[in-house]
Protein backbone atom coordinates (compact mmCIF):
# COMPACT_ATOMS: atom_id res chain seq x y z
CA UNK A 1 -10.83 4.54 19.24
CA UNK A 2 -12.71 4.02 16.23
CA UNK A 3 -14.02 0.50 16.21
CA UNK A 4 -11.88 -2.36 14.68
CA UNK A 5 -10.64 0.15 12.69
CA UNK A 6 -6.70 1.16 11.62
CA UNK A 7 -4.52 3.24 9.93
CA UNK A 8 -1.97 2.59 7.66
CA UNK A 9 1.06 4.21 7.40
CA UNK A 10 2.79 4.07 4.51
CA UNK A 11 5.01 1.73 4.78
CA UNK A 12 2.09 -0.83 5.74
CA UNK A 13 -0.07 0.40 2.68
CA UNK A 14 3.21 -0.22 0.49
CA UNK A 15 3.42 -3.64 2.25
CA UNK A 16 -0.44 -4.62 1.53
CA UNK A 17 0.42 -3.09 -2.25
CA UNK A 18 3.41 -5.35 -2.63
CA UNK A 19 1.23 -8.70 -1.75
CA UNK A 20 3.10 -9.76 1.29
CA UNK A 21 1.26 -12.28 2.49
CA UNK A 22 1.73 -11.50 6.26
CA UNK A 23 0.19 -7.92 5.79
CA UNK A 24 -2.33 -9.13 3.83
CA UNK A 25 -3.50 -11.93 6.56
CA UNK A 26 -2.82 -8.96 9.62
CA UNK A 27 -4.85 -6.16 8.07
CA UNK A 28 -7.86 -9.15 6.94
CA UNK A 29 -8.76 -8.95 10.71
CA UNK A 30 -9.88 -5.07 10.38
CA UNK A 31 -13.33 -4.27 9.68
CA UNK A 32 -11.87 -0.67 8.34
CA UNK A 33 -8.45 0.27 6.85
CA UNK A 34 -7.91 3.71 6.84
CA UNK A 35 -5.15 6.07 4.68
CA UNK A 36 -4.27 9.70 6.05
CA UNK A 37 -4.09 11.98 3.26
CA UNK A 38 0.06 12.36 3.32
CA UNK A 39 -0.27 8.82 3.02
CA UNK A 40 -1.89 8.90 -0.17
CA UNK A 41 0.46 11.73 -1.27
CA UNK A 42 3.12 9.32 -0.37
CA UNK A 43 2.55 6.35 -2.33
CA UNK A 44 1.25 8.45 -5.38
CA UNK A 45 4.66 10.14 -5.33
CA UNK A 46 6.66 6.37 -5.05
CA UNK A 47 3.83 5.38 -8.19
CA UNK A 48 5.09 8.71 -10.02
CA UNK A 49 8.30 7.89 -9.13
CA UNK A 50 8.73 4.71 -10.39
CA UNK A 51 9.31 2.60 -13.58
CA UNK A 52 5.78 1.32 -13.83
CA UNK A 53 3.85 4.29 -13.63
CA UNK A 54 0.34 3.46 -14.88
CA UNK A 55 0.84 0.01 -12.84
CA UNK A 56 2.05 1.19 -9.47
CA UNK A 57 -0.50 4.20 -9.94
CA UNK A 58 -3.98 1.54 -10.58
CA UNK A 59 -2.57 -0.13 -7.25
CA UNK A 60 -2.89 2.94 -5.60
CA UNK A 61 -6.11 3.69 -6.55
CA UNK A 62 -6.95 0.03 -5.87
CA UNK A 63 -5.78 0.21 -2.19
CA UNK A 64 -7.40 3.94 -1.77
CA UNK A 65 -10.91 2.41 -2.97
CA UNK A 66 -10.86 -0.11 -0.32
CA UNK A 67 -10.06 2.58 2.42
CA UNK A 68 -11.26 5.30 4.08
CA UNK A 69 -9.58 8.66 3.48
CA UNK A 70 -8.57 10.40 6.34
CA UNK A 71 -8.28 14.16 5.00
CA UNK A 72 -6.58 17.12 6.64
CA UNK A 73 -9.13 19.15 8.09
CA UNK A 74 -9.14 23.01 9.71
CA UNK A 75 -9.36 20.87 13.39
CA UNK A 76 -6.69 18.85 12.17
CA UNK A 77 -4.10 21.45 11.50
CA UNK A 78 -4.40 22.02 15.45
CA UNK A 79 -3.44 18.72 16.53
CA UNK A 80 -0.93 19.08 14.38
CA UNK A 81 0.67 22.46 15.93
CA UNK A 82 -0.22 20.52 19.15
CA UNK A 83 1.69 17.45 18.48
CA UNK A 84 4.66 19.21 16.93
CA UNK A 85 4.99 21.30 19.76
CA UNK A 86 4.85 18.52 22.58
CA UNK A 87 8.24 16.80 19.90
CA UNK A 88 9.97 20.11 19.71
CA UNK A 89 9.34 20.50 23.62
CA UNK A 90 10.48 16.92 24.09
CA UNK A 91 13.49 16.92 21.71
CA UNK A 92 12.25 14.53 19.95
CA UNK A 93 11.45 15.85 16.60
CA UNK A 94 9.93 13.09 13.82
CA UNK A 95 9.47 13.62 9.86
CA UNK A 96 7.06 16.82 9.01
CA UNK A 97 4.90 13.93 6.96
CA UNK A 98 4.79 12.03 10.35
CA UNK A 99 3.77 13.96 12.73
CA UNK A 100 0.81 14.55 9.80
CA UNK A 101 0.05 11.40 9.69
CA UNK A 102 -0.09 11.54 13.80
CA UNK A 103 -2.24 14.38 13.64
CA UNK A 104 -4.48 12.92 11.32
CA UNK A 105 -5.02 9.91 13.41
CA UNK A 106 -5.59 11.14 17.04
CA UNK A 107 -7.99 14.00 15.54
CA UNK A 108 -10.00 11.11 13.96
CA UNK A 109 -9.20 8.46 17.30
CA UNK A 110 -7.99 5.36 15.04
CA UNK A 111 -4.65 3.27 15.31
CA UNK A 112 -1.79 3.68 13.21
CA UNK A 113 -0.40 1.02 11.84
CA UNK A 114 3.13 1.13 11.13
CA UNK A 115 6.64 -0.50 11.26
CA UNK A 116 7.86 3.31 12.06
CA UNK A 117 9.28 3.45 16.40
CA UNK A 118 9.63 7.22 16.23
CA UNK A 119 5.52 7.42 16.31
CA UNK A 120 5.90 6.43 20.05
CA UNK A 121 6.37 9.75 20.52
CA UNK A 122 3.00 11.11 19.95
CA UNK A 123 1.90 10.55 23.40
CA UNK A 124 -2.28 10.58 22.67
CA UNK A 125 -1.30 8.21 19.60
CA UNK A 126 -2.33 4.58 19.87
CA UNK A 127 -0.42 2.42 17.58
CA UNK A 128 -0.52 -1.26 15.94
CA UNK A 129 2.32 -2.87 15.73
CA UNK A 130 2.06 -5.29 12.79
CA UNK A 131 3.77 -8.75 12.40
């Protein structure tokens, strides 16, 4: 694994963007916050989707300035095929973005933080439960 490094999911990036002081205290304690790329997507759609565009947008691209980007790669879109599969073959099939975001994260060997239980099924994944 990569460090004291993590990855945020997005509902952990959405709770550093809101303030909460718990998340903010938790994720202090990493040398390296990462975003996966549907991640980003993600929150820029909840910006673009929201009353305070040009606010909720600057936080964005506050929080993304302060991370590392964790892009989808040609490598990545075989973990992905490879971590889909092992679901479908499972029966235990998670959100398209998800298993993404899952992807993303054991190509690159970093935790994933996140508040989400169905990413326990990514068997190579190693995940941070925050407070």
């Amino acid at each position: 694994m990569t460090g004291n490094s993590v990855a945020l999911d997005t509902n952990q990036a959405v709770a550093i963007l809101n303030d909460d002081p718990t998340s903010l205290h938790f994720y202090s304690a990493f040398s390296e916050l990462a975003i996966p790329t549907p991640v980003l997507g993600e929150l820029i759609y909840g910006a673009l989707n929201s009353n305070k565009v040009a606010e909720n947008l600057a936080a964005v691209d506050r929080l993304a300035s302060r991370c590392r980007l964790l892009e989808i790669r040609k490598t990545t879109c075989t973990y992905y095929a490879q971590v889909r599969l092992a679901l479908k073959q499972a029966g235990r099939p998670i959100p398209s973005n998800d298993v993404w975001i899952g992807a993303i994260c054991v190509e690159h060997q970093i935790r994933l933080a996140t508040a989400d239980q169905h990413f326990t099924f990514i068997k190579a994944l190693d995940l941070v439960t925050p407070p």
